[in-house]
Protein backbone atom coordinates (compact mmCIF):
# COMPACT_ATOMS: atom_id res chain seq x y z
CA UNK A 1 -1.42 -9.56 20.46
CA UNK A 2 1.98 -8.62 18.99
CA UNK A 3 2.43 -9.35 15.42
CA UNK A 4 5.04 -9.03 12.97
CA UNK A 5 4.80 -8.36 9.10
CA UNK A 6 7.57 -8.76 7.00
CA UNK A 7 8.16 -7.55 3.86
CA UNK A 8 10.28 -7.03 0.63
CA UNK A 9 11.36 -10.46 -0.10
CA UNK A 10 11.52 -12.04 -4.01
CA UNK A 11 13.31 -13.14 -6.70
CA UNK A 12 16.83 -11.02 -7.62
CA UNK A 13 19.67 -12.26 -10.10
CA UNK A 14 23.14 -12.71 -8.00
CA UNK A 15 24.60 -9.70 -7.47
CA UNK A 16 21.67 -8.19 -6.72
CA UNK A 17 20.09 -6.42 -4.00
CA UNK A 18 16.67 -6.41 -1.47
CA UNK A 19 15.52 -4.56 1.20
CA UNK A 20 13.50 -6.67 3.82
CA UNK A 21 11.13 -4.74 6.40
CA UNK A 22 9.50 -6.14 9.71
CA UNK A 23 7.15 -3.90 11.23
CA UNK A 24 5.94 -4.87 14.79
CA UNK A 25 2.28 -4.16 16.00
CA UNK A 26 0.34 -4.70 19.16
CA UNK A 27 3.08 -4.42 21.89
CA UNK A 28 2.30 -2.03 24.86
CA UNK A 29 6.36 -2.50 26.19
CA UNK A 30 9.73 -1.68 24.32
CA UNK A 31 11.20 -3.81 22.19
CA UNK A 32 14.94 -5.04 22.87
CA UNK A 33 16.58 -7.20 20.27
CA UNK A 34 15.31 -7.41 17.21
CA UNK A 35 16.95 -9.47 14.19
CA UNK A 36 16.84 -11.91 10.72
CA UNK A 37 16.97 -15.41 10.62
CA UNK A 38 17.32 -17.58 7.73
CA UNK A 39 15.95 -21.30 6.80
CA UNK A 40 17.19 -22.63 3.25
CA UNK A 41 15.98 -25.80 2.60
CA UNK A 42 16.75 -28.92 4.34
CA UNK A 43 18.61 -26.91 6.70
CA UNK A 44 18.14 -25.68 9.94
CA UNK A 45 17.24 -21.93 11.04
CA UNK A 46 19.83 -19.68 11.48
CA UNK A 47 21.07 -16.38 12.58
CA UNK A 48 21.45 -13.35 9.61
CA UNK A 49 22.02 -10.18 12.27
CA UNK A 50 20.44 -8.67 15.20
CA UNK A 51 20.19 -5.17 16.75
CA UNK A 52 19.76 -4.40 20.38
CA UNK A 53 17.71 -1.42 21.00
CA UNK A 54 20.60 0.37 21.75
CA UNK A 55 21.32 -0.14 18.14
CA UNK A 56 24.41 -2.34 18.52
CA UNK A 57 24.41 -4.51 15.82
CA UNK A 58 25.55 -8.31 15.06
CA UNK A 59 26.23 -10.16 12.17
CA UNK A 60 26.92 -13.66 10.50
CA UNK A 61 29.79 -14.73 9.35
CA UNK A 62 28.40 -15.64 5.77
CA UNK A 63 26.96 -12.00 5.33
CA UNK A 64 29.32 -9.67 6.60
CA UNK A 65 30.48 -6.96 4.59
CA UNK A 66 27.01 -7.45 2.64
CA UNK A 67 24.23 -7.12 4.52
CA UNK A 68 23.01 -4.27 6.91
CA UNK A 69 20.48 -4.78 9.62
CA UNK A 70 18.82 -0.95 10.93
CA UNK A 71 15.84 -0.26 13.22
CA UNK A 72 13.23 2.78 13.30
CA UNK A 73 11.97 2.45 17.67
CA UNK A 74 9.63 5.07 16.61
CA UNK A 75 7.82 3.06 13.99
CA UNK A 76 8.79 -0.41 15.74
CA UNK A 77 10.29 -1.99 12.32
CA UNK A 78 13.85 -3.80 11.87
CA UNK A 79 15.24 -3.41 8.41
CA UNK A 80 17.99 -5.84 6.50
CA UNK A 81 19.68 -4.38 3.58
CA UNK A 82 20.79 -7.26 1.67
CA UNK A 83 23.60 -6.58 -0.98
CA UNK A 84 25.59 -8.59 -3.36
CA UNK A 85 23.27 -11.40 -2.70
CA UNK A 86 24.74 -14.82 -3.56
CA UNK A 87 22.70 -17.69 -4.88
CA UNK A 88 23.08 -19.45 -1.41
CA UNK A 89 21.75 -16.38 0.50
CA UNK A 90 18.25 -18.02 -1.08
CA UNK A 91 16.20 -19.25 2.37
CA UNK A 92 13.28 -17.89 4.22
CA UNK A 93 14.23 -15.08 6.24
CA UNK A 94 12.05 -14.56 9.61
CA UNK A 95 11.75 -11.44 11.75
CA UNK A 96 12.79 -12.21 15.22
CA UNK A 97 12.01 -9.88 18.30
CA UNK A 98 12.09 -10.32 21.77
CA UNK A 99 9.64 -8.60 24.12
CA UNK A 100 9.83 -8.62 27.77
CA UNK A 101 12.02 -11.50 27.41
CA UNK A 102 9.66 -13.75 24.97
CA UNK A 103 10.35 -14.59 21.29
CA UNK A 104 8.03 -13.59 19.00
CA UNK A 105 8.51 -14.53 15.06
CA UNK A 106 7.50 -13.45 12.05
CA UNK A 107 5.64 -16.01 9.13
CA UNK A 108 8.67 -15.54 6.62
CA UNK A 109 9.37 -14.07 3.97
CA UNK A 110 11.03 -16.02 0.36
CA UNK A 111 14.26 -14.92 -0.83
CA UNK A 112 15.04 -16.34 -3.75
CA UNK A 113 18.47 -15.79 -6.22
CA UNK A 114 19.44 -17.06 -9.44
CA UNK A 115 23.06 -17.71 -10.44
């Protein structure tokens, strides 16, 4: 059963920096795009960045120029380095990876930053 942990999320001052980590267990096959999505509240999900496992990378409009998504294939984990975070960069970011053509997500992980 593939499962993803995510890590590195909490509470920074604006300006500020984090580090998220998803690392992906349990799948036998490769792993093609893997990516961030965001939910702040009383809105709906949405894209941060992905990375296809060719490592070409895509980002959202509202991050660019801040944040960095990287993966490690050899220890199955997608990375988002999140710098000069804004107060409304605060949401729940979810890992995202797709496997053999299915979604799988992560359970979320609360980033929270004070103005």
């Amino acid at each position: 059963q593939v499962q993803l942990v995510e890590s590195g999320g909490g509470l920074v001052q604006a300006g500020g920096s984090l580090r998220l980590s998803c690392a992906v267990s349990g799948s036998h096959f490769g792993i093609n795009a893997m990516g961030w999505y965001r939910q702040a509240p009383g809105k709906q999900r949405a894209l941060v960045a992905v990375i296809s496992s060719g490592g070409i990378t895509t980002n959202a409009d509202p991050v660019k120029g801040r944040f960095t998504i990287s993966r490690d294939n050899a220890k199955n984990t997608v990375y988002e380095q999140m710098n000069s975070l804004k107060p409304e960069d605060t949401a729940v970011y979810y890992c995202n990876v797709n496997i053999l053509g299915h979604d799988y997500w992560g359970r979320g992980t609360q980033v929270t930053v004070s103005s």
